[in-house]
PDB file of N, CA and C in Angstrom:
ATOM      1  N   UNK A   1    -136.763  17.577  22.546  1.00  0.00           N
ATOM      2  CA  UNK A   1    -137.464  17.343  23.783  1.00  0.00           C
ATOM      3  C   UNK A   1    -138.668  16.450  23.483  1.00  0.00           C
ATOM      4  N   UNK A   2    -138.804  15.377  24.434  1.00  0.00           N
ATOM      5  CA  UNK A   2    -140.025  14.303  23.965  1.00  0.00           C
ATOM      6  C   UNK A   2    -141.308  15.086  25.044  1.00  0.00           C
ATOM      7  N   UNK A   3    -142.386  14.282  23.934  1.00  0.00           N
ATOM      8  CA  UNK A   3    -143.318  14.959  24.528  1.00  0.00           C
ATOM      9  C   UNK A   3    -143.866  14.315  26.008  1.00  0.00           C
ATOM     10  N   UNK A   4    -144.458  14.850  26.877  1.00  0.00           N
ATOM     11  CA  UNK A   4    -144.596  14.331  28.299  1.00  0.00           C
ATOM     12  C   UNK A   4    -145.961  13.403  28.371  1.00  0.00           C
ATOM     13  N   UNK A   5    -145.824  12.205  28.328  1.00  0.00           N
ATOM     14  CA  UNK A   5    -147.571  11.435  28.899  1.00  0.00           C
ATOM     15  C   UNK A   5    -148.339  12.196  29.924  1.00  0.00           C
ATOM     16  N   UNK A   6    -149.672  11.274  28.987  1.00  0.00           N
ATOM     17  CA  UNK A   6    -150.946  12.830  29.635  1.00  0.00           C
ATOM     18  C   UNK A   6    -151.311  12.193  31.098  1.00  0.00           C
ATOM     19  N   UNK A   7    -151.785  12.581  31.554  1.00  0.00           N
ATOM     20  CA  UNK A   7    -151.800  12.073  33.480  1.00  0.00           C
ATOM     21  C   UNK A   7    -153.313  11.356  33.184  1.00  0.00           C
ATOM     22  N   UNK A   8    -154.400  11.876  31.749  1.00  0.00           N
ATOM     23  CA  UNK A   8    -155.629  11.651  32.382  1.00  0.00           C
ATOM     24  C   UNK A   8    -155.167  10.097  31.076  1.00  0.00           C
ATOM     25  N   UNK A   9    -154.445   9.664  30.586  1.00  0.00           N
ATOM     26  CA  UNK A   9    -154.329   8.187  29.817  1.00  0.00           C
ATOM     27  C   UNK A   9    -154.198   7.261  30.849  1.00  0.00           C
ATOM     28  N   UNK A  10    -152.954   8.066  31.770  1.00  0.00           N
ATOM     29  CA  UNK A  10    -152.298   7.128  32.294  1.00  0.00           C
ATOM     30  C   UNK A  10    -152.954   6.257  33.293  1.00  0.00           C
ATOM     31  N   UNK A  11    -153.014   5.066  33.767  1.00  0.00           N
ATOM     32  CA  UNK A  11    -153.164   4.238  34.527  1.00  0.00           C
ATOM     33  C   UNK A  11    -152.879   4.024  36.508  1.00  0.00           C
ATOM     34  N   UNK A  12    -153.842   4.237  37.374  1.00  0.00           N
ATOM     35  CA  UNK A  12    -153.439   4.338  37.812  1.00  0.00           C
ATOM     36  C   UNK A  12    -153.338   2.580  38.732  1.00  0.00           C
ATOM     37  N   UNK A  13    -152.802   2.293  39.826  1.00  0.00           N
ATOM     38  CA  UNK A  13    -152.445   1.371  40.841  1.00  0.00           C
ATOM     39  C   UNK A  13    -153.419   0.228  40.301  1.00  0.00           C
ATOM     40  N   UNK A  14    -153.145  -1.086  40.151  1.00  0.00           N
ATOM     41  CA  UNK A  14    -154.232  -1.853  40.319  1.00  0.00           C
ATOM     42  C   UNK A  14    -155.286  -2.464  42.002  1.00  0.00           C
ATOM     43  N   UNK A  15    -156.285  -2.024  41.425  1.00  0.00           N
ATOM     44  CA  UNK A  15    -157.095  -2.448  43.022  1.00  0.00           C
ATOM     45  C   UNK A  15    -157.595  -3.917  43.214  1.00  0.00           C
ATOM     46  N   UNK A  16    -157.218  -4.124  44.241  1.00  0.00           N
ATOM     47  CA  UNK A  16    -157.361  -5.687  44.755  1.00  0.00           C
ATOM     48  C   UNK A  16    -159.057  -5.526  44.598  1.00  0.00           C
ATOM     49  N   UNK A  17    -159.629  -6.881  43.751  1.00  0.00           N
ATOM     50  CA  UNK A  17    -161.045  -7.175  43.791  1.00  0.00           C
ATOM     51  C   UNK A  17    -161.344  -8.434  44.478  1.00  0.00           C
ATOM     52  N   UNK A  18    -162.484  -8.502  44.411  1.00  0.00           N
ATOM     53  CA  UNK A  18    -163.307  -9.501  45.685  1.00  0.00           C
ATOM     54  C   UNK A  18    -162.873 -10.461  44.319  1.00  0.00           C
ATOM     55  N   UNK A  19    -163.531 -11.839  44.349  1.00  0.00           N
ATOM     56  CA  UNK A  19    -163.646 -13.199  44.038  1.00  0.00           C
ATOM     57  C   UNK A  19    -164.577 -12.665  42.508  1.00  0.00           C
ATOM     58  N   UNK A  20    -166.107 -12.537  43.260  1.00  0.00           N
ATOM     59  CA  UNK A  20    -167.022 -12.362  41.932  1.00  0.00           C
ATOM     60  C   UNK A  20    -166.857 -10.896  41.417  1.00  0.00           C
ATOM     61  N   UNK A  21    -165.952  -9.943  41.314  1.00  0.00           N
ATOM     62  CA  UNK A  21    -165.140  -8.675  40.654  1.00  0.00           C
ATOM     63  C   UNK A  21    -164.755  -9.365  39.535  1.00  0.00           C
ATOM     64  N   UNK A  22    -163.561 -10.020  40.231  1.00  0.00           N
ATOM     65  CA  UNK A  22    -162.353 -11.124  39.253  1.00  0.00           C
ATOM     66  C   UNK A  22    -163.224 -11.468  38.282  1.00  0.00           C
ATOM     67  N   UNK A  23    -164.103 -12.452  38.768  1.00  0.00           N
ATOM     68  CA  UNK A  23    -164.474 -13.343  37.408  1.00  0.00           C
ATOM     69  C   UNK A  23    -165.236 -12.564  36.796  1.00  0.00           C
ATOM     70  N   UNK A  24    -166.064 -11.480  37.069  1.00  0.00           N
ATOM     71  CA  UNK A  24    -167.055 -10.577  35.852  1.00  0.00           C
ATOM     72  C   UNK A  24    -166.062 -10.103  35.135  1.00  0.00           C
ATOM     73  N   UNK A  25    -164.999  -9.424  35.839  1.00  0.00           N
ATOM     74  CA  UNK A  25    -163.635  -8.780  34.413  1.00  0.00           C
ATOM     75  C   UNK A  25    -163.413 -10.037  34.112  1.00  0.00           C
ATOM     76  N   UNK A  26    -163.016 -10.766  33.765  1.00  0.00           N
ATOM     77  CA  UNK A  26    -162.436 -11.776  33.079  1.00  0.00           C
ATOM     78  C   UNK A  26    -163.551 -12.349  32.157  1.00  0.00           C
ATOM     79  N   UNK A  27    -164.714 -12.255  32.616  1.00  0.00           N
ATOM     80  CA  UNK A  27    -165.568 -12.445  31.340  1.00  0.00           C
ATOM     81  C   UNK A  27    -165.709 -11.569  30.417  1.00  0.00           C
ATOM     82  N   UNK A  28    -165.612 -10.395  31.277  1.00  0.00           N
ATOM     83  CA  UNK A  28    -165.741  -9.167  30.216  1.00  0.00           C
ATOM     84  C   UNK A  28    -164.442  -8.689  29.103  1.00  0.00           C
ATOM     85  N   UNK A  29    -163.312  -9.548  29.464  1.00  0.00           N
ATOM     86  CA  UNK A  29    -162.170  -9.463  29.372  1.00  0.00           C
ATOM     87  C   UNK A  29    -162.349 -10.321  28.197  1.00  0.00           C
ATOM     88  N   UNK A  30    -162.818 -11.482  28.334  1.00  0.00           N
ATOM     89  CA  UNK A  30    -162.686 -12.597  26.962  1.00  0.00           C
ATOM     90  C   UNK A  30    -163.649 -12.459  26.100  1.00  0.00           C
ATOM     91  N   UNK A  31    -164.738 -11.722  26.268  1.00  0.00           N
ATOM     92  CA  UNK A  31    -165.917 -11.340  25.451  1.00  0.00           C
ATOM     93  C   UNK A  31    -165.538 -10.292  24.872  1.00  0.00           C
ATOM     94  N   UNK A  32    -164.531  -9.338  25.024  1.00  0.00           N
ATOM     95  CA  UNK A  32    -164.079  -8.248  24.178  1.00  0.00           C
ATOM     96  C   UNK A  32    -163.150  -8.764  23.402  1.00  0.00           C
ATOM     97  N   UNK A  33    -162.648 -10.072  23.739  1.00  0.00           N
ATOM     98  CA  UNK A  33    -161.523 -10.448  22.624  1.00  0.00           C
ATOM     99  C   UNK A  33    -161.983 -10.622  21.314  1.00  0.00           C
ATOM    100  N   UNK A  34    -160.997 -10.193  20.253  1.00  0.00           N
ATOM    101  CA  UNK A  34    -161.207  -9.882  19.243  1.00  0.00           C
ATOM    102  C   UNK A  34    -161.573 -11.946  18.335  1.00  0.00           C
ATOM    103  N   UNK A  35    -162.386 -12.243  17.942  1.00  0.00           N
ATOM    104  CA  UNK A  35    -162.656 -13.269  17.329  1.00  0.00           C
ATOM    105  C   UNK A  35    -163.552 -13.906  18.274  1.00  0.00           C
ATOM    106  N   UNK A  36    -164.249 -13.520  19.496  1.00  0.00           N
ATOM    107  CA  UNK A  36    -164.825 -14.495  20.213  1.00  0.00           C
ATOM    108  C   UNK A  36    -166.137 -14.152  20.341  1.00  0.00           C
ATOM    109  N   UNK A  37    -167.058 -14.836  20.276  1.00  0.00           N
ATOM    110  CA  UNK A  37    -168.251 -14.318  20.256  1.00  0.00           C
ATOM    111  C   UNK A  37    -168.876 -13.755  21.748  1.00  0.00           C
ATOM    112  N   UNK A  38    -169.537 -12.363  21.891  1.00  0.00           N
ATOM    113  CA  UNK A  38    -169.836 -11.471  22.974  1.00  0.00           C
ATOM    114  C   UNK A  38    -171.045 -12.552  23.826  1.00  0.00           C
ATOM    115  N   UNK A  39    -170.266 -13.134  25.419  1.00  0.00           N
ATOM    116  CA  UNK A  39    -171.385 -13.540  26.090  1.00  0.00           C
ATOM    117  C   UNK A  39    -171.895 -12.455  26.677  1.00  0.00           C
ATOM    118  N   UNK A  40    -173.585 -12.573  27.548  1.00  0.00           N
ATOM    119  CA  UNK A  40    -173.819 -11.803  28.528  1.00  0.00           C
ATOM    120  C   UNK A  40    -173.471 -12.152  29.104  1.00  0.00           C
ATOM    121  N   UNK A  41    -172.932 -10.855  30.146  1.00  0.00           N
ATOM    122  CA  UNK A  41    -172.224 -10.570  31.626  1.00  0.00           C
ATOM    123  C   UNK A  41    -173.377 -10.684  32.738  1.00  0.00           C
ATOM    124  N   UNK A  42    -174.009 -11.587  33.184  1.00  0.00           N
ATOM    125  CA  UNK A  42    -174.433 -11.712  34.786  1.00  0.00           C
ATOM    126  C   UNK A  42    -174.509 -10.118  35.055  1.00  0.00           C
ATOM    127  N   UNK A  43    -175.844  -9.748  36.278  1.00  0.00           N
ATOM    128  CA  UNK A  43    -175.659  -8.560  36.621  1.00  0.00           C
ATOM    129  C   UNK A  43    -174.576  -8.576  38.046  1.00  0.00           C
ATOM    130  N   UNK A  44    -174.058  -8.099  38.125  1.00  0.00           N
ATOM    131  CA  UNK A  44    -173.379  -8.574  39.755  1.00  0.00           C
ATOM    132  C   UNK A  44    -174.410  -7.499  40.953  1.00  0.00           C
ATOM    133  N   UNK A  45    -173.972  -8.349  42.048  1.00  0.00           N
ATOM    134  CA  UNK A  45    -174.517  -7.405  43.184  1.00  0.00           C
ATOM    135  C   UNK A  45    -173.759  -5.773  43.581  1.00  0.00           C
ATOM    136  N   UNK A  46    -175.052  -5.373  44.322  1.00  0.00           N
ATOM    137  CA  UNK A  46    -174.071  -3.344  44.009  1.00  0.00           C
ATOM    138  C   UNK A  46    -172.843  -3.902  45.005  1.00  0.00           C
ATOM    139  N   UNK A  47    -172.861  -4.726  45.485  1.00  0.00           N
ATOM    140  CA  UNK A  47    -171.917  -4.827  46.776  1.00  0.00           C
ATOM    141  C   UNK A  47    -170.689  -5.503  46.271  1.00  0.00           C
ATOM    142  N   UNK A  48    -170.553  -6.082  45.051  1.00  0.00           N
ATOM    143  CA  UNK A  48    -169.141  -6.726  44.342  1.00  0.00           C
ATOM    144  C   UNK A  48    -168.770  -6.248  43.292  1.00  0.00           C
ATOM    145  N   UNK A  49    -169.651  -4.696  43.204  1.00  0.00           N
ATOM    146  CA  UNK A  49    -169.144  -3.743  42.647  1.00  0.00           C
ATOM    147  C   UNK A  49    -167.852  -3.262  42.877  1.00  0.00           C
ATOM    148  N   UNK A  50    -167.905  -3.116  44.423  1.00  0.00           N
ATOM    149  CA  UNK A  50    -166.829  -1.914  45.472  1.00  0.00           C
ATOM    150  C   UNK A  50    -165.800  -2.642  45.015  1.00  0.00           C
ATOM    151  N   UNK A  51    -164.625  -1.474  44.474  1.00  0.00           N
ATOM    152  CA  UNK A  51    -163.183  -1.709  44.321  1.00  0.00           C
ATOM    153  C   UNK A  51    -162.571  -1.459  45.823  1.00  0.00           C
ATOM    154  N   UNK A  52    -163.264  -1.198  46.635  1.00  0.00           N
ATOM    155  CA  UNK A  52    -162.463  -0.380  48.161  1.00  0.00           C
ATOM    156  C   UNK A  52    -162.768  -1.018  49.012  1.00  0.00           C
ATOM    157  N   UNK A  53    -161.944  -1.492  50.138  1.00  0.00           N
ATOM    158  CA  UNK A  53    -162.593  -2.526  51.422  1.00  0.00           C
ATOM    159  C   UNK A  53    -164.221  -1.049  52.387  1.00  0.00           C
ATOM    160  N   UNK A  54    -164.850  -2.042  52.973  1.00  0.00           N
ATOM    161  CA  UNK A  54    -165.971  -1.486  53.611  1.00  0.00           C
ATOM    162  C   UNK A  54    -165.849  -1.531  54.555  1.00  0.00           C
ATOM    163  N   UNK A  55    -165.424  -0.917  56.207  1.00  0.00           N
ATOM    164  CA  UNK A  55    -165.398  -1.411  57.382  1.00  0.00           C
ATOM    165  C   UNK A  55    -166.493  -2.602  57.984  1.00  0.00           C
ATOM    166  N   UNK A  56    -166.506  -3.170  59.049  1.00  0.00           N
ATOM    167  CA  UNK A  56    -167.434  -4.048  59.176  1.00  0.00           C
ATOM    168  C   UNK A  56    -168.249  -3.188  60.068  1.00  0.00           C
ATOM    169  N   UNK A  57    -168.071  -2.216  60.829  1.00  0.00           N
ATOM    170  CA  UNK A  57    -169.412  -1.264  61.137  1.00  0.00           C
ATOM    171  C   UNK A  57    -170.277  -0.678  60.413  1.00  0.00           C
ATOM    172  N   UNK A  58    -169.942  -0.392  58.921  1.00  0.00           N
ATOM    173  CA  UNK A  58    -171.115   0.322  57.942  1.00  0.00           C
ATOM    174  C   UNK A  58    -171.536  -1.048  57.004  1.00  0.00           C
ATOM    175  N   UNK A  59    -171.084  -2.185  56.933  1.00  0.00           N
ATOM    176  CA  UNK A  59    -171.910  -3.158  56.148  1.00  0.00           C
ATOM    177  C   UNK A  59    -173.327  -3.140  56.456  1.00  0.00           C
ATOM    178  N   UNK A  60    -173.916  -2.759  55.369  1.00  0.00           N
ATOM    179  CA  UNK A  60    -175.259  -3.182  55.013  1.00  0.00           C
ATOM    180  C   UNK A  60    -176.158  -1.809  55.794  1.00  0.00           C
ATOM    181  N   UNK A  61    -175.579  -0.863  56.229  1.00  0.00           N
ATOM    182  CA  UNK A  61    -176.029   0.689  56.614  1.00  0.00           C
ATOM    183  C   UNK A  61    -175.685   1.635  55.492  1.00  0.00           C
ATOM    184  N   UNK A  62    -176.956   2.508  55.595  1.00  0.00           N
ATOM    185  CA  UNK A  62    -177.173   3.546  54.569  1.00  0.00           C
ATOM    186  C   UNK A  62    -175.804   4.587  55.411  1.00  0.00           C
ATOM    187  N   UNK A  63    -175.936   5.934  54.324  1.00  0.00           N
ATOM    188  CA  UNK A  63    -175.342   7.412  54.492  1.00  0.00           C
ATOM    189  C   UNK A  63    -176.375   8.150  54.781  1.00  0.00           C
ATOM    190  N   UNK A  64    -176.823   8.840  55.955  1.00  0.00           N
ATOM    191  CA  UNK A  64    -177.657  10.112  56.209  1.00  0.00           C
ATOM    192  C   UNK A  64    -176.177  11.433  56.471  1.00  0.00           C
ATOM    193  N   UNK A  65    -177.034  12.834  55.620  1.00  0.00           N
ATOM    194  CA  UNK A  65    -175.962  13.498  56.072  1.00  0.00           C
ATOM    195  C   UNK A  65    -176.841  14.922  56.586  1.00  0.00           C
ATOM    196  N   UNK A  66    -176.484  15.593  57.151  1.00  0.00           N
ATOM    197  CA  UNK A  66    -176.872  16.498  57.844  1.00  0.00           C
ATOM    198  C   UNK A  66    -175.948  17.861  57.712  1.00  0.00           C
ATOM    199  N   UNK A  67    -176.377  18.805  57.696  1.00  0.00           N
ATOM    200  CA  UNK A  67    -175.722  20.145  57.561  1.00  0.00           C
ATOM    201  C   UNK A  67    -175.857  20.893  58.401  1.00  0.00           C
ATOM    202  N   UNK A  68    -175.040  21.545  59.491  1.00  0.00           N
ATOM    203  CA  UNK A  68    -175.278  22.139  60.669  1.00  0.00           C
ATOM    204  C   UNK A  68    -174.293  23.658  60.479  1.00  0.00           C
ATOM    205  N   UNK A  69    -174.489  24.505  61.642  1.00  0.00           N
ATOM    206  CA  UNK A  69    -173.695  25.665  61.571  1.00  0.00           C
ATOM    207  C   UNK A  69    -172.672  25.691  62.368  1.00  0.00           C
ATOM    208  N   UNK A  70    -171.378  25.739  62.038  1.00  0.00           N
ATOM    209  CA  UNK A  70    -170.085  25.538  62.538  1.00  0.00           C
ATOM    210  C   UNK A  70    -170.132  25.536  63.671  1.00  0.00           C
ATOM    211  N   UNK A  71    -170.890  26.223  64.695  1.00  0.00           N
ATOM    212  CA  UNK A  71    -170.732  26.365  65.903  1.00  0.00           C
ATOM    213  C   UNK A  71    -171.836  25.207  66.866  1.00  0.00           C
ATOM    214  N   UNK A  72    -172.801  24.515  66.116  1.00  0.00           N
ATOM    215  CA  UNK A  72    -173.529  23.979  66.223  1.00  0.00           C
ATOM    216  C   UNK A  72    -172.492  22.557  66.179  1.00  0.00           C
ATOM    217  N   UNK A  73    -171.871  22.279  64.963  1.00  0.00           N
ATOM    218  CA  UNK A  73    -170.859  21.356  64.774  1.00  0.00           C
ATOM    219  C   UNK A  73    -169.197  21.697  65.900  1.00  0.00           C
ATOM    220  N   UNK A  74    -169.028  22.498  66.279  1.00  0.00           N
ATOM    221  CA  UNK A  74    -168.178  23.010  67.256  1.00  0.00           C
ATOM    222  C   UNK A  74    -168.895  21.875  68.555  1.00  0.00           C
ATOM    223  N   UNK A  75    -169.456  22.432  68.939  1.00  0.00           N
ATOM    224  CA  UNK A  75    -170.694  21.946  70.279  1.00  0.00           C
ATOM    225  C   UNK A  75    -170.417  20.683  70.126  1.00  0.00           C
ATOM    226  N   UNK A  76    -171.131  19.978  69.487  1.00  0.00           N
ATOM    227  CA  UNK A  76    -170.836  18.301  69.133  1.00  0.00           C
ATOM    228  C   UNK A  76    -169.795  17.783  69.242  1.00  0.00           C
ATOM    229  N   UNK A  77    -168.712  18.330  68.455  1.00  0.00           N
ATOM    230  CA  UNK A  77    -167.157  17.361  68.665  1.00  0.00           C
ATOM    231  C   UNK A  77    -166.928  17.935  70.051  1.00  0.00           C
ATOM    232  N   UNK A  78    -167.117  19.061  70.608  1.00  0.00           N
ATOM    233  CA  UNK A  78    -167.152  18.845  72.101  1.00  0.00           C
ATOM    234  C   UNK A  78    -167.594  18.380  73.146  1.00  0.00           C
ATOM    235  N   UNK A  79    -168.799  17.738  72.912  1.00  0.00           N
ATOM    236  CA  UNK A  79    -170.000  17.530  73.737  1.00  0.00           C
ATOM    237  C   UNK A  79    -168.924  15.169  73.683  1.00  0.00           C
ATOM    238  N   UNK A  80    -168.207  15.445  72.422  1.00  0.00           N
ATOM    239  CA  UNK A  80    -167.740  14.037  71.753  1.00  0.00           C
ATOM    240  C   UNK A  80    -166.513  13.568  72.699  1.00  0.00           C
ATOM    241  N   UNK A  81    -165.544  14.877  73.021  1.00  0.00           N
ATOM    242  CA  UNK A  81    -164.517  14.694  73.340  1.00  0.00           C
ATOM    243  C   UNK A  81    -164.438  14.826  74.700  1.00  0.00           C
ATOM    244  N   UNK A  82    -165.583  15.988  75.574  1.00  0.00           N
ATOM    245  CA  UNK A  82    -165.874  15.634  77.411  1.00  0.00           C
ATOM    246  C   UNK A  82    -166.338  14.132  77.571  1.00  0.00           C
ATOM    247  N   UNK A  83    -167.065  13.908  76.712  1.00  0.00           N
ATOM    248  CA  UNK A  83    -167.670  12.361  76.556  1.00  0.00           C
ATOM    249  C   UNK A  83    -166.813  11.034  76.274  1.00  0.00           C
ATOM    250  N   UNK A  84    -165.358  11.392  76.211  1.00  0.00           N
ATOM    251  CA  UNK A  84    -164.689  10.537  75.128  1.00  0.00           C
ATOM    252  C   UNK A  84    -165.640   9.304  73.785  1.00  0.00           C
ATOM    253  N   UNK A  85    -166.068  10.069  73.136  1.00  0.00           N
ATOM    254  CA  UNK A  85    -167.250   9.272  71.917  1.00  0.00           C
ATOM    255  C   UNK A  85    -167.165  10.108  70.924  1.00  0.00           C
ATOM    256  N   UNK A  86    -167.564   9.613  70.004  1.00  0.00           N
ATOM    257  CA  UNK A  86    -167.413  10.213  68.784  1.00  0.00           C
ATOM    258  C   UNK A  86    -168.860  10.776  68.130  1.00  0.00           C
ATOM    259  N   UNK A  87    -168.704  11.919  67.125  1.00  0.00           N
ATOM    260  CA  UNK A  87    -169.669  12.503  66.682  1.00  0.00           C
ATOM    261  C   UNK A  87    -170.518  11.362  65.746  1.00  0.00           C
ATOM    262  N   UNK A  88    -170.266  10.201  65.393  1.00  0.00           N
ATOM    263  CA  UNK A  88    -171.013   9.419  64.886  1.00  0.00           C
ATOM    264  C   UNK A  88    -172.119   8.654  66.313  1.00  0.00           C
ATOM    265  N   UNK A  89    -171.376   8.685  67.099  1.00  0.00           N
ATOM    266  CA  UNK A  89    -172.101   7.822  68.249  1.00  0.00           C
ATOM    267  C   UNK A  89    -173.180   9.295  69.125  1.00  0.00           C
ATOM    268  N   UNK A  90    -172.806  10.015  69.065  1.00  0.00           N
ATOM    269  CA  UNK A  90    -174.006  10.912  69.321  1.00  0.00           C
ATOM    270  C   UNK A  90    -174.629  11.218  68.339  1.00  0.00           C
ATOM    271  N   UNK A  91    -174.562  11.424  67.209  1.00  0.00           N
ATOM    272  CA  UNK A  91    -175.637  11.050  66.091  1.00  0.00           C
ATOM    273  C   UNK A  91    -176.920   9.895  66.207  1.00  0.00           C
ATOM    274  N   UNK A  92    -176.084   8.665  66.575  1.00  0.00           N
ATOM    275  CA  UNK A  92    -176.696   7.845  66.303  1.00  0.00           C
ATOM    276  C   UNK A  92    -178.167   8.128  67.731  1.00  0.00           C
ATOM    277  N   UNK A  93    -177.138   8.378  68.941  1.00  0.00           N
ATOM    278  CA  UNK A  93    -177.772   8.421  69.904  1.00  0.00           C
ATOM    279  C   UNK A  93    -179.351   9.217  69.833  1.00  0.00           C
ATOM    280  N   UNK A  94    -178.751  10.736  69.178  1.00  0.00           N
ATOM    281  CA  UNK A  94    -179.922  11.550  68.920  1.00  0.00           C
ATOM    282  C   UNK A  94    -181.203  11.405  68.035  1.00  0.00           C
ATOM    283  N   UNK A  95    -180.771  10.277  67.108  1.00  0.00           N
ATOM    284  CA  UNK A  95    -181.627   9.274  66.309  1.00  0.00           C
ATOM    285  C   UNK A  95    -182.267   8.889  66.861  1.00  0.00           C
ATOM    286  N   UNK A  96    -181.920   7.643  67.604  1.00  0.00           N
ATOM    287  CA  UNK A  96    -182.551   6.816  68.486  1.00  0.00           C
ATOM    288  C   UNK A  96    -183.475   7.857  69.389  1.00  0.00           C
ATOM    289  N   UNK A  97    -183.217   9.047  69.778  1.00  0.00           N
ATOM    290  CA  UNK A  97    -184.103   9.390  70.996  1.00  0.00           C
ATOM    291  C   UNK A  97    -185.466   9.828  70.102  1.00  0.00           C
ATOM    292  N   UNK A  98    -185.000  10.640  68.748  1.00  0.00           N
ATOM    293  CA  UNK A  98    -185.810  11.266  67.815  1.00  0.00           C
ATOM    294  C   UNK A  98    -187.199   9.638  67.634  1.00  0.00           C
ATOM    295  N   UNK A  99    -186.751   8.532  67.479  1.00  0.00           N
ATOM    296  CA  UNK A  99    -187.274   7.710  67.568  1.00  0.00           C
ATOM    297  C   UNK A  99    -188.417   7.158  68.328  1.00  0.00           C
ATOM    298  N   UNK A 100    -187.704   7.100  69.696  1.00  0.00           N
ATOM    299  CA  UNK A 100    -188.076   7.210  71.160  1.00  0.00           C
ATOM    300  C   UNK A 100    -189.642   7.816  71.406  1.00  0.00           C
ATOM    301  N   UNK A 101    -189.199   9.045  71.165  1.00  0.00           N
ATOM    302  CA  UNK A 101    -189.834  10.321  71.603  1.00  0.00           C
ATOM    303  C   UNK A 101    -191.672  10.250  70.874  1.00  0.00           C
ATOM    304  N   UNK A 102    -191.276   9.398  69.442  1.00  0.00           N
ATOM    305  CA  UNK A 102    -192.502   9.324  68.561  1.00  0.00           C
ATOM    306  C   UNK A 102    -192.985   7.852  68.677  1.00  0.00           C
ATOM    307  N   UNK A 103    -192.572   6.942  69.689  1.00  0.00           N
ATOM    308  CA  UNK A 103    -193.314   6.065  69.847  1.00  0.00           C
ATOM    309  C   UNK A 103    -192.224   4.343  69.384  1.00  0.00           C
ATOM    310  N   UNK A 104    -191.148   4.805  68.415  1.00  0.00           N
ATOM    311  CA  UNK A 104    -190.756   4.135  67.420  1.00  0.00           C
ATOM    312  C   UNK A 104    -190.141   3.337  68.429  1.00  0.00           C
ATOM    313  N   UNK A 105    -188.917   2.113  67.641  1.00  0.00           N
ATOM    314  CA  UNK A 105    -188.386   1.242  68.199  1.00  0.00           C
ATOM    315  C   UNK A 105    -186.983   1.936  67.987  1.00  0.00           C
ATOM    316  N   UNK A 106    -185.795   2.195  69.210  1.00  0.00           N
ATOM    317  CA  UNK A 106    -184.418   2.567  68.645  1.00  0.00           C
ATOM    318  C   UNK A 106    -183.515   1.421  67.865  1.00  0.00           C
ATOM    319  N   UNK A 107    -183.696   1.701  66.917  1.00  0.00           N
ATOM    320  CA  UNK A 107    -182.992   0.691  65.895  1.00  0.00           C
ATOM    321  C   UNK A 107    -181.912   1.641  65.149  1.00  0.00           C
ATOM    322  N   UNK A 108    -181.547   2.634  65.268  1.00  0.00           N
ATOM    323  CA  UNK A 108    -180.204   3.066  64.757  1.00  0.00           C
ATOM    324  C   UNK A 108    -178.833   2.879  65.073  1.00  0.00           C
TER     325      UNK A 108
END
């Protein structure tokens, strides 16, 4: 009986990269070759980091997260679905008023 490959060696899918992804592996790719002398790698931006597409509604927006009590979070996706809107868009809304309320500009 042969022995079975380990799952954590193995390789998984290759992920489609942006333009400046490509070319940092490929430098990093020929600078590890064996006989070539090690260039520096450019820092890249955090943003041509991402192996994963980004929707075009969260470009260039942070993550706030919030922790509520199930029934509190119950309320909301209901308050989402009499409303047809989503619990992100009353988020945002309740932001904006939190804003409002202290003088600020609604920019969320």
């Amino acid at each position: 009986m042969s022995k079975r490959a380990s799952l954590f060696g193995a390789r998984g899918p290759k992920l489609v990269e942006d333009e400046d992804t490509a070319a940092a592996t490929a430098e990093v790719s020929a600078a590890s070759a064996p006989g070539l002398p090690a260039s520096p790698v450019p820092a890249a931006e955090p943003e041509a980091k991402r192996k994963y597409p980004v929707a075009k509604t969260r470009e260039g927006k942070r993550v706030a997260t919030v922790y509520l009590e199930p029934e509190a979070l119950r309320q909301l996706k209901r308050i989402g679905f009499d409303e047809e809107t989503t619990v992100q868009e009353l988020l945002v809304e309740g932001i904006n008023a939190v804003f409002e309320k202290r003088g600020l500009s609604r920019i969320a």
